[in-house]
C-alpha atoms as a PDB file:
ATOM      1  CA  UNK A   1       3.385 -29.253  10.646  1.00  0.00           C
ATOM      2  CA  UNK A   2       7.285 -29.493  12.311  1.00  0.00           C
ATOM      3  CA  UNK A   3       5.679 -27.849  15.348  1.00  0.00           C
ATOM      4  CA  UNK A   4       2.812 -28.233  17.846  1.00  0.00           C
ATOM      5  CA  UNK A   5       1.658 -24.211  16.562  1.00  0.00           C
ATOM      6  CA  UNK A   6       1.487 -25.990  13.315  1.00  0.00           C
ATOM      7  CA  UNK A   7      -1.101 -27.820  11.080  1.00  0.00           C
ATOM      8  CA  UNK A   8      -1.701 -31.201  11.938  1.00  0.00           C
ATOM      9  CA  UNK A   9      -1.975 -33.419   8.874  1.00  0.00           C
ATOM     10  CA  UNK A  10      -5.852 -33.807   9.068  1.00  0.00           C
ATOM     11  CA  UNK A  11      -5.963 -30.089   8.751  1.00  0.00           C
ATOM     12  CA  UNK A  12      -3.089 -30.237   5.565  1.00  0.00           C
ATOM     13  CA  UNK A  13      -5.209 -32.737   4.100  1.00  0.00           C
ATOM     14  CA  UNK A  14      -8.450 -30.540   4.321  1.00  0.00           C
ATOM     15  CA  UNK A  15      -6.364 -27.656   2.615  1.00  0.00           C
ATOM     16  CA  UNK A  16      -4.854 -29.973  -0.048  1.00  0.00           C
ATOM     17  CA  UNK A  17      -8.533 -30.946  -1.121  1.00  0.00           C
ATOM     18  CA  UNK A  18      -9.660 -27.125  -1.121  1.00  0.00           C
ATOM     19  CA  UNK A  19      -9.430 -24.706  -3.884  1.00  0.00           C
ATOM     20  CA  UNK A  20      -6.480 -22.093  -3.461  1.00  0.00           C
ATOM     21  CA  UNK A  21      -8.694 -19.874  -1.691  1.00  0.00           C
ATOM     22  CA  UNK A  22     -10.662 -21.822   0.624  1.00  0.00           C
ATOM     23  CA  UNK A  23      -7.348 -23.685   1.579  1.00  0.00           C
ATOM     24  CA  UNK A  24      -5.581 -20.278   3.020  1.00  0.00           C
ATOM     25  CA  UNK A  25      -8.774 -19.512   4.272  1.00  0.00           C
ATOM     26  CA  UNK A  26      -8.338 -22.895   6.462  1.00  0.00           C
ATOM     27  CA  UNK A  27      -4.746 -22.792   6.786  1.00  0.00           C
ATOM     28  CA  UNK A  28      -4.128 -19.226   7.644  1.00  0.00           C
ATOM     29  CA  UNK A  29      -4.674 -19.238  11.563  1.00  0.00           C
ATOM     30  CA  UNK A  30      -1.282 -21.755  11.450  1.00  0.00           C
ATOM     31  CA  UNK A  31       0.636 -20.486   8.807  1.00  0.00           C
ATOM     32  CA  UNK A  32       3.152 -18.668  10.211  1.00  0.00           C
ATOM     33  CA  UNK A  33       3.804 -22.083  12.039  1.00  0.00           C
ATOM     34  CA  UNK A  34       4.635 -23.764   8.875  1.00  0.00           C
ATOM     35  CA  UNK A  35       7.637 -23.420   6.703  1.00  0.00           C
ATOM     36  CA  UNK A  36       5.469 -21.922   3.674  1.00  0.00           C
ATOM     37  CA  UNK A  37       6.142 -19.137   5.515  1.00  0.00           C
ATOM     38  CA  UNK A  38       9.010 -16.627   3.724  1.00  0.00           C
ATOM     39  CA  UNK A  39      11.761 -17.132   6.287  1.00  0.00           C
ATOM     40  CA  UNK A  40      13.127 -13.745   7.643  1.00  0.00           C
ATOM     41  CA  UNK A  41      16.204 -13.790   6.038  1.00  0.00           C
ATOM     42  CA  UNK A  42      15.130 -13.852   2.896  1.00  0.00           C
ATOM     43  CA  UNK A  43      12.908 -10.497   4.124  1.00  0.00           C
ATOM     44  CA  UNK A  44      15.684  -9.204   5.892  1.00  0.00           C
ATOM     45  CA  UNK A  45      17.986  -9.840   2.341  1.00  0.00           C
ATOM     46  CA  UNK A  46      15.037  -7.783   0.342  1.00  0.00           C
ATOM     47  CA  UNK A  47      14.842  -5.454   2.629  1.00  0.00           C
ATOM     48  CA  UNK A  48      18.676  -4.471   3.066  1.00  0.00           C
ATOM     49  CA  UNK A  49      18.891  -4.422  -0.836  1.00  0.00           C
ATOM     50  CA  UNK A  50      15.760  -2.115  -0.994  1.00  0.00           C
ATOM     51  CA  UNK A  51      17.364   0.601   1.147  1.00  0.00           C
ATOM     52  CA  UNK A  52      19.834   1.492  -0.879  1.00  0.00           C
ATOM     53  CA  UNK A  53      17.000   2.479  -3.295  1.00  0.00           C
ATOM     54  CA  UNK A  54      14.701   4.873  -1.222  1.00  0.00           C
ATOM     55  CA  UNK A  55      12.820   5.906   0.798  1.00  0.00           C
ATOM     56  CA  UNK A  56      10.120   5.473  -0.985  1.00  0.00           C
ATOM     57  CA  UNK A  57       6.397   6.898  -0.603  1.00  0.00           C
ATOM     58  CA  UNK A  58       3.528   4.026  -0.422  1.00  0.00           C
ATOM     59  CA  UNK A  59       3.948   0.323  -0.961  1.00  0.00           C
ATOM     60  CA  UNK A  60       2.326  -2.778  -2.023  1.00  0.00           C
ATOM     61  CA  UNK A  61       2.609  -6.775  -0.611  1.00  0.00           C
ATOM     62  CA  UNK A  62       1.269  -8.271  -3.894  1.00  0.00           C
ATOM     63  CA  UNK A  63      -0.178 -11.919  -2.617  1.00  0.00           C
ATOM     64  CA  UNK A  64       0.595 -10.706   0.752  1.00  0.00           C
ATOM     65  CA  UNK A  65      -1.069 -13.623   2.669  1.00  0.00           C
ATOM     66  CA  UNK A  66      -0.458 -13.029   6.379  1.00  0.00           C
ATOM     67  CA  UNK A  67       1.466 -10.383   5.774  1.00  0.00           C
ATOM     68  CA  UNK A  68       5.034 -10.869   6.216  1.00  0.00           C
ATOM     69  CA  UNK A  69       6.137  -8.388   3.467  1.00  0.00           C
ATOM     70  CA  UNK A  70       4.938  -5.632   5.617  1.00  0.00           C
ATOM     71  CA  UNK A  71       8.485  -6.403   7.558  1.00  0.00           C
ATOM     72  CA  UNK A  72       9.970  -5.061   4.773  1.00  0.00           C
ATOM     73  CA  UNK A  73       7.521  -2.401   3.365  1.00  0.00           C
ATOM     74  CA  UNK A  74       6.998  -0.349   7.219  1.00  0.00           C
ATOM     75  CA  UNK A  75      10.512   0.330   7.370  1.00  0.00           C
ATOM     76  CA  UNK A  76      11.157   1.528   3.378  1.00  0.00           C
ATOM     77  CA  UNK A  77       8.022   3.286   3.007  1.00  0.00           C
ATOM     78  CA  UNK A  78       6.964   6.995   4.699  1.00  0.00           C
ATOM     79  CA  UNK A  79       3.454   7.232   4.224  1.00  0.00           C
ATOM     80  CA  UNK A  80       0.955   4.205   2.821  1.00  0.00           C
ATOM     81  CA  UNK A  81       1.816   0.405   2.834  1.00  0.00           C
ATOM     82  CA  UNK A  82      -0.816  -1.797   1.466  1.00  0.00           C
ATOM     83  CA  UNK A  83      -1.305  -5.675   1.332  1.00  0.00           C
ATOM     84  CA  UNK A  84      -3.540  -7.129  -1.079  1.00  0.00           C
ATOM     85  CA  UNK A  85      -4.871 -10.915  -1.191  1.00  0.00           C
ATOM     86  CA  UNK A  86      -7.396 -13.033  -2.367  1.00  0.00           C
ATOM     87  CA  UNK A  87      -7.979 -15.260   1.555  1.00  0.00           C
ATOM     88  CA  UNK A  88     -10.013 -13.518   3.753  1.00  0.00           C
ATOM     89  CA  UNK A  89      -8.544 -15.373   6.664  1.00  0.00           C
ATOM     90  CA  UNK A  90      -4.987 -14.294   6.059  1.00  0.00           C
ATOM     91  CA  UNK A  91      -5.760 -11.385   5.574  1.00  0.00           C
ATOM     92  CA  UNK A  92      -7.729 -11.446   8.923  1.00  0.00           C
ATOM     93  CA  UNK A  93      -4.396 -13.194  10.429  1.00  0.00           C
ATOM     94  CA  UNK A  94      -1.827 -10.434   8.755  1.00  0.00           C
ATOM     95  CA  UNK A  95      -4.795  -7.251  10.311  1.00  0.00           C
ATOM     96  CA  UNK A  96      -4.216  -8.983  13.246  1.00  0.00           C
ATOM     97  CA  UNK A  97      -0.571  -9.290  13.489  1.00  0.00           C
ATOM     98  CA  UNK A  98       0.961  -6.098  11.970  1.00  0.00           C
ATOM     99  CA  UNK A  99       0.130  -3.418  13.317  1.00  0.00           C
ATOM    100  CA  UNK A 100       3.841  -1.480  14.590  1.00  0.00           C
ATOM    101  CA  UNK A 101       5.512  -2.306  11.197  1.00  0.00           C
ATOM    102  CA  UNK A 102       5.749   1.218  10.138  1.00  0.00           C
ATOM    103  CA  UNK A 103       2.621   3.074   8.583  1.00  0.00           C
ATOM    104  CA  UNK A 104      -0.545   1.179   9.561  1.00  0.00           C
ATOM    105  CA  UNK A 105      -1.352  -1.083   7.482  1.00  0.00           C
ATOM    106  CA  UNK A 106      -4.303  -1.334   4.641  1.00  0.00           C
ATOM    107  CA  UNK A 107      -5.664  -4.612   3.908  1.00  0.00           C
ATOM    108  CA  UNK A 108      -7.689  -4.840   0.572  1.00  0.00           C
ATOM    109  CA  UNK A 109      -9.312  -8.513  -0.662  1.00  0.00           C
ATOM    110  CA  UNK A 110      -9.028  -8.894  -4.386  1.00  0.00           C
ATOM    111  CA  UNK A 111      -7.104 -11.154  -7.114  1.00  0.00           C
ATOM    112  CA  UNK A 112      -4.041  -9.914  -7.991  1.00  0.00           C
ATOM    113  CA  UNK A 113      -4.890 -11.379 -11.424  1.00  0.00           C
ATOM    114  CA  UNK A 114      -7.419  -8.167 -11.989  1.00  0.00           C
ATOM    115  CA  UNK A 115      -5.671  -6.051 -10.113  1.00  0.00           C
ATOM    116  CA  UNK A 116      -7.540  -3.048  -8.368  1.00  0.00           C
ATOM    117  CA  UNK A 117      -4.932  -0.054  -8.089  1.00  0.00           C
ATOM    118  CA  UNK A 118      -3.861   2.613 -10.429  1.00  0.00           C
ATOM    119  CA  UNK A 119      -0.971   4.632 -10.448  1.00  0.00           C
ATOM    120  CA  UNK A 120      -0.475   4.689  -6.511  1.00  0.00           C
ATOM    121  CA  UNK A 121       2.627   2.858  -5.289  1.00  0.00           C
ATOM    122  CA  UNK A 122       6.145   4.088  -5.596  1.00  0.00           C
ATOM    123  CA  UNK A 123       7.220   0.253  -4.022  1.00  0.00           C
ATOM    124  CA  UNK A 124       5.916  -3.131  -5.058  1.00  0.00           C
ATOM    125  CA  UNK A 125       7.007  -6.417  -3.549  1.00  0.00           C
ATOM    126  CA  UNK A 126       6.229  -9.904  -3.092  1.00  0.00           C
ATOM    127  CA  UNK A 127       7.319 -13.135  -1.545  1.00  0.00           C
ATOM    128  CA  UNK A 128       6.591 -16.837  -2.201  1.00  0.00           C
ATOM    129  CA  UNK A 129       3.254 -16.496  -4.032  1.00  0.00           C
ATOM    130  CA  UNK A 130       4.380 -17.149  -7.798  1.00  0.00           C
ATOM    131  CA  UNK A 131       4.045 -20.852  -7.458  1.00  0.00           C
ATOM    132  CA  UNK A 132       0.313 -20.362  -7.740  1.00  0.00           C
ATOM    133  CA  UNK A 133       0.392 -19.273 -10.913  1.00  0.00           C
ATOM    134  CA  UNK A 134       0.500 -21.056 -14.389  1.00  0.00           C
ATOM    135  CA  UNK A 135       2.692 -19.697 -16.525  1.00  0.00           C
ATOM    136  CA  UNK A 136      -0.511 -18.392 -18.969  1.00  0.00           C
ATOM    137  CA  UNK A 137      -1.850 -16.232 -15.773  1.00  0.00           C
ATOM    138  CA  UNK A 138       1.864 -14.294 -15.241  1.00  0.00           C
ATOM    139  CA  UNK A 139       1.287 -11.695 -17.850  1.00  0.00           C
ATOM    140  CA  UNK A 140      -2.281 -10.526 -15.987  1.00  0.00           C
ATOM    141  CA  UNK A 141      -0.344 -10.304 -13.125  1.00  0.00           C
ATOM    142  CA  UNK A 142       2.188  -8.488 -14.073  1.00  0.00           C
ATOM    143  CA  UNK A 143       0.355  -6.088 -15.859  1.00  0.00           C
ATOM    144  CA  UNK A 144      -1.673  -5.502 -12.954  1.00  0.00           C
ATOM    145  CA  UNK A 145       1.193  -4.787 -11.273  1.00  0.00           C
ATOM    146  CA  UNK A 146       2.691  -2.203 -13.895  1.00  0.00           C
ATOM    147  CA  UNK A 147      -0.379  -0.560 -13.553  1.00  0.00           C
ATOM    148  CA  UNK A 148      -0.658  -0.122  -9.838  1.00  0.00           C
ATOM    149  CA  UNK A 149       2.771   1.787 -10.080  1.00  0.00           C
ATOM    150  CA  UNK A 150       3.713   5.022 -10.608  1.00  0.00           C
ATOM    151  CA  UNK A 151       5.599   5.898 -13.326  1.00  0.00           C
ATOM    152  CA  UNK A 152       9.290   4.809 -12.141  1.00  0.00           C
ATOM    153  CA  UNK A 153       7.440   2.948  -9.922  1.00  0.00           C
ATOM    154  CA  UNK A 154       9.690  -0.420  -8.572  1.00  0.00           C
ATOM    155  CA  UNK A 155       8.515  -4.463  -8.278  1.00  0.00           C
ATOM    156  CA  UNK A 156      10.866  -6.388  -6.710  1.00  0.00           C
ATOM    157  CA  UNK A 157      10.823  -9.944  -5.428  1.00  0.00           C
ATOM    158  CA  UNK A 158      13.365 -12.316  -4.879  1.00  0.00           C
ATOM    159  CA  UNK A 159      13.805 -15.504  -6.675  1.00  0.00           C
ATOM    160  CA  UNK A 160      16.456 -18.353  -6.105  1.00  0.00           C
ATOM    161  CA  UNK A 161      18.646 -20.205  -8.565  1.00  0.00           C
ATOM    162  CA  UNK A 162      17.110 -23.820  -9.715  1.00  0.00           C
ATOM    163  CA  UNK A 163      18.628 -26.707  -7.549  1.00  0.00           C
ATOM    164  CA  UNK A 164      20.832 -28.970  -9.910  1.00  0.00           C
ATOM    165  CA  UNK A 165      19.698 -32.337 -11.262  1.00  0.00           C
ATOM    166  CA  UNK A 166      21.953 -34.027  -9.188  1.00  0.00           C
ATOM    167  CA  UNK A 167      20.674 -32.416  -5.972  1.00  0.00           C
ATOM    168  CA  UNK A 168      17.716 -33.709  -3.698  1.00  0.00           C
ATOM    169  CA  UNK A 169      15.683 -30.701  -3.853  1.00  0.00           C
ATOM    170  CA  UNK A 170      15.358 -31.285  -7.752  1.00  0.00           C
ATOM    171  CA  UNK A 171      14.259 -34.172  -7.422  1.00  0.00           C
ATOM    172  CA  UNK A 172      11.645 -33.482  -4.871  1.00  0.00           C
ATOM    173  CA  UNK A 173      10.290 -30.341  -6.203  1.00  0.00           C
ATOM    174  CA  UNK A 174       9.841 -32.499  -9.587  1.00  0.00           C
ATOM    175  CA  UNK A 175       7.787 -35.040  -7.567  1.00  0.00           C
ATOM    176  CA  UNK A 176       6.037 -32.299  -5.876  1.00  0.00           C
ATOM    177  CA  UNK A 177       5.073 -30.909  -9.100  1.00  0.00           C
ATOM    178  CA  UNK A 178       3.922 -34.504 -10.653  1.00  0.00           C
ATOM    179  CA  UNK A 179       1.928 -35.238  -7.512  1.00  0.00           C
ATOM    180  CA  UNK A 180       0.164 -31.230  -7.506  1.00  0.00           C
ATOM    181  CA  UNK A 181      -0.640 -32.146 -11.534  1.00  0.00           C
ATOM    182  CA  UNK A 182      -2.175 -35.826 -10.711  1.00  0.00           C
ATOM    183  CA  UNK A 183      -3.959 -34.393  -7.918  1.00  0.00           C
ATOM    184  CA  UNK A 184      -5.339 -31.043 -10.304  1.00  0.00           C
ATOM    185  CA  UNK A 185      -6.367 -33.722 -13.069  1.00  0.00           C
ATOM    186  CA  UNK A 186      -8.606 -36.076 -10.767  1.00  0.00           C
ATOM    187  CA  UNK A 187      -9.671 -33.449  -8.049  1.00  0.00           C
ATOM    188  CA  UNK A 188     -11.881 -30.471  -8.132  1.00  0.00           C
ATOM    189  CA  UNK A 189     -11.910 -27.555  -7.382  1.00  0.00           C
ATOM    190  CA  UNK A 190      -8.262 -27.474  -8.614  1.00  0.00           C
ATOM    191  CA  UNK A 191      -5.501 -26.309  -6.171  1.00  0.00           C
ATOM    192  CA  UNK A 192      -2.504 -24.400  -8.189  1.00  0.00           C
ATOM    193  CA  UNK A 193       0.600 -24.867  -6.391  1.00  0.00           C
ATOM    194  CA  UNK A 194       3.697 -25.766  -8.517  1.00  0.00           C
ATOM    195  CA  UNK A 195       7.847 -25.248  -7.559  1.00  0.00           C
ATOM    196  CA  UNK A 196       9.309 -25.639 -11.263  1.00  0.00           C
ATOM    197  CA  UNK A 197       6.903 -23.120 -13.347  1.00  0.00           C
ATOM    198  CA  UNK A 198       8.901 -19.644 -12.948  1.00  0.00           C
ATOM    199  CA  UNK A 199      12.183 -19.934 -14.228  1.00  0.00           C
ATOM    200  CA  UNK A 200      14.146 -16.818 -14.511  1.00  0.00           C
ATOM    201  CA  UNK A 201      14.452 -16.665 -18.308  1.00  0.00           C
ATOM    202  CA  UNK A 202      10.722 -16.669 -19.297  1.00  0.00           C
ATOM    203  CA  UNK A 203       9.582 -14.680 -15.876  1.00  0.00           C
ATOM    204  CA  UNK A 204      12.121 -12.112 -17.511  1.00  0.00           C
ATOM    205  CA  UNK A 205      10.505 -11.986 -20.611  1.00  0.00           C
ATOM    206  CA  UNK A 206       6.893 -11.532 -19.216  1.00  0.00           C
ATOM    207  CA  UNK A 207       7.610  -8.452 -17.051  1.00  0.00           C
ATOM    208  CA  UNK A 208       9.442  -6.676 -19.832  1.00  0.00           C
ATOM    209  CA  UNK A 209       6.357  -7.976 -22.429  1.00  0.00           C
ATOM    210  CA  UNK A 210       4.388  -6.195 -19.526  1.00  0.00           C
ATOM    211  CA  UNK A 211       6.671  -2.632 -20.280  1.00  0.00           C
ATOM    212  CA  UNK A 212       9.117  -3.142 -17.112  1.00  0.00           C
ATOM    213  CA  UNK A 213      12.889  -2.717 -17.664  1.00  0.00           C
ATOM    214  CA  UNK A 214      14.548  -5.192 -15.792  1.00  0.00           C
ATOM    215  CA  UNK A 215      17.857  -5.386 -13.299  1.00  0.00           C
ATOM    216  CA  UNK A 216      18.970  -8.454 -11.549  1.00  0.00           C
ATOM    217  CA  UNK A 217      20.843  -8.158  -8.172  1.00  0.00           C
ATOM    218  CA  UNK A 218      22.592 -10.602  -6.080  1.00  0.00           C
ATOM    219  CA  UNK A 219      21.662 -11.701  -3.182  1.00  0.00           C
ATOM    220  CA  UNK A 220      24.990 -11.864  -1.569  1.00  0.00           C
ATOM    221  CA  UNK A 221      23.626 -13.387   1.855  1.00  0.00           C
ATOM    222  CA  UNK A 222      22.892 -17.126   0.268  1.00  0.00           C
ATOM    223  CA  UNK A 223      26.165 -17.220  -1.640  1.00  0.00           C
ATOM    224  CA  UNK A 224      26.965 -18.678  -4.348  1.00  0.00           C
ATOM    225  CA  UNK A 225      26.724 -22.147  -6.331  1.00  0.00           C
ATOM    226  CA  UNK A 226      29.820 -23.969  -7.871  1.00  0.00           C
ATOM    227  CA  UNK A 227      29.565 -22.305 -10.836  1.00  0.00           C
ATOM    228  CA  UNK A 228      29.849 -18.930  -9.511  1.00  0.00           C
ATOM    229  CA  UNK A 229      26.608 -17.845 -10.125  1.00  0.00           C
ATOM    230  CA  UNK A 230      24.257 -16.748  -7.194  1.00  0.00           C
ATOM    231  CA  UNK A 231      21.914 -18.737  -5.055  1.00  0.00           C
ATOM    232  CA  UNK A 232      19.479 -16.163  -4.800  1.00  0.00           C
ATOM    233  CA  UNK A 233      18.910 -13.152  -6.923  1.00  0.00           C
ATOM    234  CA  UNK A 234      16.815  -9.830  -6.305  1.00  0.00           C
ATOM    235  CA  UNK A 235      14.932  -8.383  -9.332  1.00  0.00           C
ATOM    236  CA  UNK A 236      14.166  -5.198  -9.605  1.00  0.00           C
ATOM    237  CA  UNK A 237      11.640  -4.554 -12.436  1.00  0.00           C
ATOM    238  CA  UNK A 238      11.099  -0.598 -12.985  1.00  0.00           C
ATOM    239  CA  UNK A 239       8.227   0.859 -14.325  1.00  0.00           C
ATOM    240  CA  UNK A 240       9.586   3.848 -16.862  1.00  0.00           C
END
């Protein structure tokens, strides 16, 4: 997909048809190669903002696919980082690709939805999973994280201000939506993959329901929209 490292549409087509799982599973050999991938500035834009807040101990990629949060968690974190997923092929692709990123890596299979940590990470993050959840599943998640943290334990991810109405992306982010909800109501196994089913206000409201206190940053690197307000936002949810 955009490259000749990338997917070809057969193989997209295969993935689209899969469940969630079974389509990383497929996908994950090329998906660095696509852009599904987080793109490093946004890492590099975490990962400046997170500096100011450590060092911190041991660290968590929630959804961490092929890994790419483990650019931001080697350098932050002195003595564990962990990456957790439910594909065992990216996982296999993010074993085999990190490896100098700071601590060495641990690599555990399991759905963040029941998560499978206690009380052991000073550092959560995570980076363009959250479409593939429905709004019902965020509060699981969320407490899963919450409890994987130490007490003033940190989750941060990034999120980025909705494109207005009268921009392209809205408009093709709604028709990507429509199309993923036709698709879900026709197809089985279902694949979950939505653009417009975070929004700030009610993703807010879920992590402090799930006992975080909350902080929103700006991301000063993507600037800012007419109205003043940022493109992209940092938030820092802190376990007390």
């Amino acid at each position: 997909m955009f490259s000749a490292q990338g997917p070809s549409l057969r193989e997209l087509t295969a993935q689209a048809l899969s469940s969630v799982e079974h389509g990383y599973d497929l996908l994950a050999p090329r998906f660095d190669h696509t852009p599904f991938r987080t793109p490093d500035t946004f890492l590099d834009a975490v990962g400046g903002a997170l500096a100011a807040l450590g060092p911190f101990e041991h660290g968590l990629d929630v959804c961490c696919g092929t890994g790419a949060g483990i650019r931001v968690l080697g350098p932050l974190c002195q003595d564990s980082v962990t990456g957790v997923d439910f594909s065992a092929g990216m996982l296999a692709a993010a074993r085999a690709a990190h490896r100098e990123d700071g601590p060495e890596p641990r690599w555990v299979r399991a759905d963040v939805r029941a998560m499978p940590f206690a009380h052991g990470f000073d550092l959560a993050v995570s980076f363009g999973a959250f479409g593939h959840f429905l709004p019902a599943e965020r509060p699981a998640l969320f407490a899963g994280v919450h409890r994987a943290l130490r007490p003033g334990g940190l989750f941060a991810f990034p999120i980025g201000a909705p494109p207005p109405v009268t921009s392209a992306w809205y408009w093709a982010f709604a028709g990507f939506d429509a199309a993923m909800r036709v698709r879900n109501a026709v197809w089985r196994p279902p694949f979950v993959m939505y653009y417009r089913t975070f929004p700030l206000h009610a993703v807010r409201a879920d992590l402090v329901r799930a006992g975080f206190t909350v902080e929103l940053r700006a991301l000063p690197e993507f600037g800012r929209r007419r109205d003043g307000s940022p493109r992209g936002r940092l938030v820092l949810a802190r376990k007390p």
